[in-house]
Protein backbone atom coordinates (compact mmCIF):
# COMPACT_ATOMS: atom_id res chain seq x y z
CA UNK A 1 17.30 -5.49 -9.58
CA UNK A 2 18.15 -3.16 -12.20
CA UNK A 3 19.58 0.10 -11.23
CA UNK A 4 20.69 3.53 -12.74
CA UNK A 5 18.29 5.32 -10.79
CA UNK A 6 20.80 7.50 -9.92
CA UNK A 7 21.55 8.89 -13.54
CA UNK A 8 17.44 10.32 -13.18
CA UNK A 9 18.69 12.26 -9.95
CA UNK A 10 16.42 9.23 -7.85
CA UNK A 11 18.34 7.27 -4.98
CA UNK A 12 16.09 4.32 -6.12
CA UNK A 13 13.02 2.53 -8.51
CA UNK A 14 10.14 4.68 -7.88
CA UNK A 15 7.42 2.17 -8.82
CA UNK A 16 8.66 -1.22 -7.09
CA UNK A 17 6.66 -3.98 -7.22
CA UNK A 18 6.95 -7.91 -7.52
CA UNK A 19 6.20 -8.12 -11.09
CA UNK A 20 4.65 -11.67 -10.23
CA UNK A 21 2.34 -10.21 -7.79
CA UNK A 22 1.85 -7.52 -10.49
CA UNK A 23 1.09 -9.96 -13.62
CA UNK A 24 -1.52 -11.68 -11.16
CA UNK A 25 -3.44 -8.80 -10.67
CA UNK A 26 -3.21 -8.40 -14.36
CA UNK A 27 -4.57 -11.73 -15.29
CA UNK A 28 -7.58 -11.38 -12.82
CA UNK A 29 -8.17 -8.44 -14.37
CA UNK A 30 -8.37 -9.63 -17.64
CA UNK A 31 -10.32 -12.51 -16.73
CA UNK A 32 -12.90 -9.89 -15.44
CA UNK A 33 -13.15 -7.86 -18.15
CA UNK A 34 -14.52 -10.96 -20.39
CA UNK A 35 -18.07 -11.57 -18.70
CA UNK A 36 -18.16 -8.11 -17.92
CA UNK A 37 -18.16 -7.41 -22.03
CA UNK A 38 -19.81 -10.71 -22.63
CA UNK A 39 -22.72 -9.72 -20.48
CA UNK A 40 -22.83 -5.98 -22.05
CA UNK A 41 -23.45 -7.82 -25.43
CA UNK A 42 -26.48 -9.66 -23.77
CA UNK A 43 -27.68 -6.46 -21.77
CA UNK A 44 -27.74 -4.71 -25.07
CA UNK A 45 -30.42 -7.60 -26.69
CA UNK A 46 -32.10 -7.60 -24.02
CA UNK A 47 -32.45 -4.07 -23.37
CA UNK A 48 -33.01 -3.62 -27.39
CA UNK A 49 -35.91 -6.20 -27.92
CA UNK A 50 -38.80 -4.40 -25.82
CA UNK A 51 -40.87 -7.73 -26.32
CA UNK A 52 -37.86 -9.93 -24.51
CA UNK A 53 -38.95 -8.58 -21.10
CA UNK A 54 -43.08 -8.34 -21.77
CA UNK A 55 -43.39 -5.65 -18.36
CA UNK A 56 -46.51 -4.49 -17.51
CA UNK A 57 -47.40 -2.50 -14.40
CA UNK A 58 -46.07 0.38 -12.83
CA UNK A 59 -43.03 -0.63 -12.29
CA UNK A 60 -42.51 -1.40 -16.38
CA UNK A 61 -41.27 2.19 -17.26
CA UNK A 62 -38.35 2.62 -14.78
CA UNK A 63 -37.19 -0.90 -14.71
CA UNK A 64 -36.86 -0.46 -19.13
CA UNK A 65 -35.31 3.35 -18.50
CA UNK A 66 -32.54 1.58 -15.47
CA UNK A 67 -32.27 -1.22 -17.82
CA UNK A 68 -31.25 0.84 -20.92
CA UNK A 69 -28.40 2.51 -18.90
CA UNK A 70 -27.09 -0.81 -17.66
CA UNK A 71 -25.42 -1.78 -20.56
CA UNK A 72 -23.83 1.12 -21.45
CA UNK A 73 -22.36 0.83 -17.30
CA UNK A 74 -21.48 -2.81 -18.07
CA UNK A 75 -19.33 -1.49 -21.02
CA UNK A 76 -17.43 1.05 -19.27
CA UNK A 77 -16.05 -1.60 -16.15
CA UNK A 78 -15.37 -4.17 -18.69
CA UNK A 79 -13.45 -1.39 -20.41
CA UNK A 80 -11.68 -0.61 -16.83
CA UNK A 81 -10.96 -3.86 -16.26
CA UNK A 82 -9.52 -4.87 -19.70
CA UNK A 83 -7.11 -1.61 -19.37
CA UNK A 84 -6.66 -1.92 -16.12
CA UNK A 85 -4.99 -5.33 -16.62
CA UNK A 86 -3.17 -4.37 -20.08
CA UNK A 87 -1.23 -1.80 -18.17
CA UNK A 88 -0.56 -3.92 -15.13
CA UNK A 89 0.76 -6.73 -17.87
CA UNK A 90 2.69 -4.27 -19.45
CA UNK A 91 4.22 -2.99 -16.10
CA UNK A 92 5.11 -6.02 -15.01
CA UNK A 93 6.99 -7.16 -18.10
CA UNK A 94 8.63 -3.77 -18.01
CA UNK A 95 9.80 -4.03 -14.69
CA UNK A 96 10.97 -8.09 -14.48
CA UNK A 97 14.68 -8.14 -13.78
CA UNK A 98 16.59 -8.16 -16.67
CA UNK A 99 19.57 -9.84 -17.42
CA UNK A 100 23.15 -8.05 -17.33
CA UNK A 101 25.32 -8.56 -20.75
């Protein structure tokens, strides 16, 4: 493990982790944020071509209103997600035991 904690006035790391543990997250992550943009891209046709759906009834106007929100929602978790798992990545290859010279 490296050390020099000490140097910082700490008696040890103060983010620990397995940085393999860490990097899996990361990858899950990552692999989440994909159909989570993916399926914004497909909200937003769907929720742009008013004729896709063809609603009629009561029900049309608030379904069309919740569905032009949903994309914009979709967006922001893949956007979570993908940063989320950048930072975790970059953590981890910050933190992986380096080797003394």
């Amino acid at each position: 493990m490296p050390g020099g904690w000490e140097t910082l006035g700490l008696a040890g790391d103060p983010a620990p982790g397995d940085p393999v543990q860490v990097r899996a997250l990361a990858t899950r992550l990552l692999e989440q944020a994909k159909p989570a943009e993916d399926n914004t891209a497909r909200l937003n046709g769907v929720s742009g071509n008013s004729s896709a759906l063809n609603m009629r009834g009561d029900y049309a106007v608030k379904y069309a209103e919740a569905l032009q929100t949903l994309p914009g929602e979709r967006a922001k978790l893949g956007k979570a997600y993908r940063g989320a798992g950048t930072a975790l990545s970059t953590y981890a290859g910050s933190s992986a035991p380096r080797a003394r010279t």
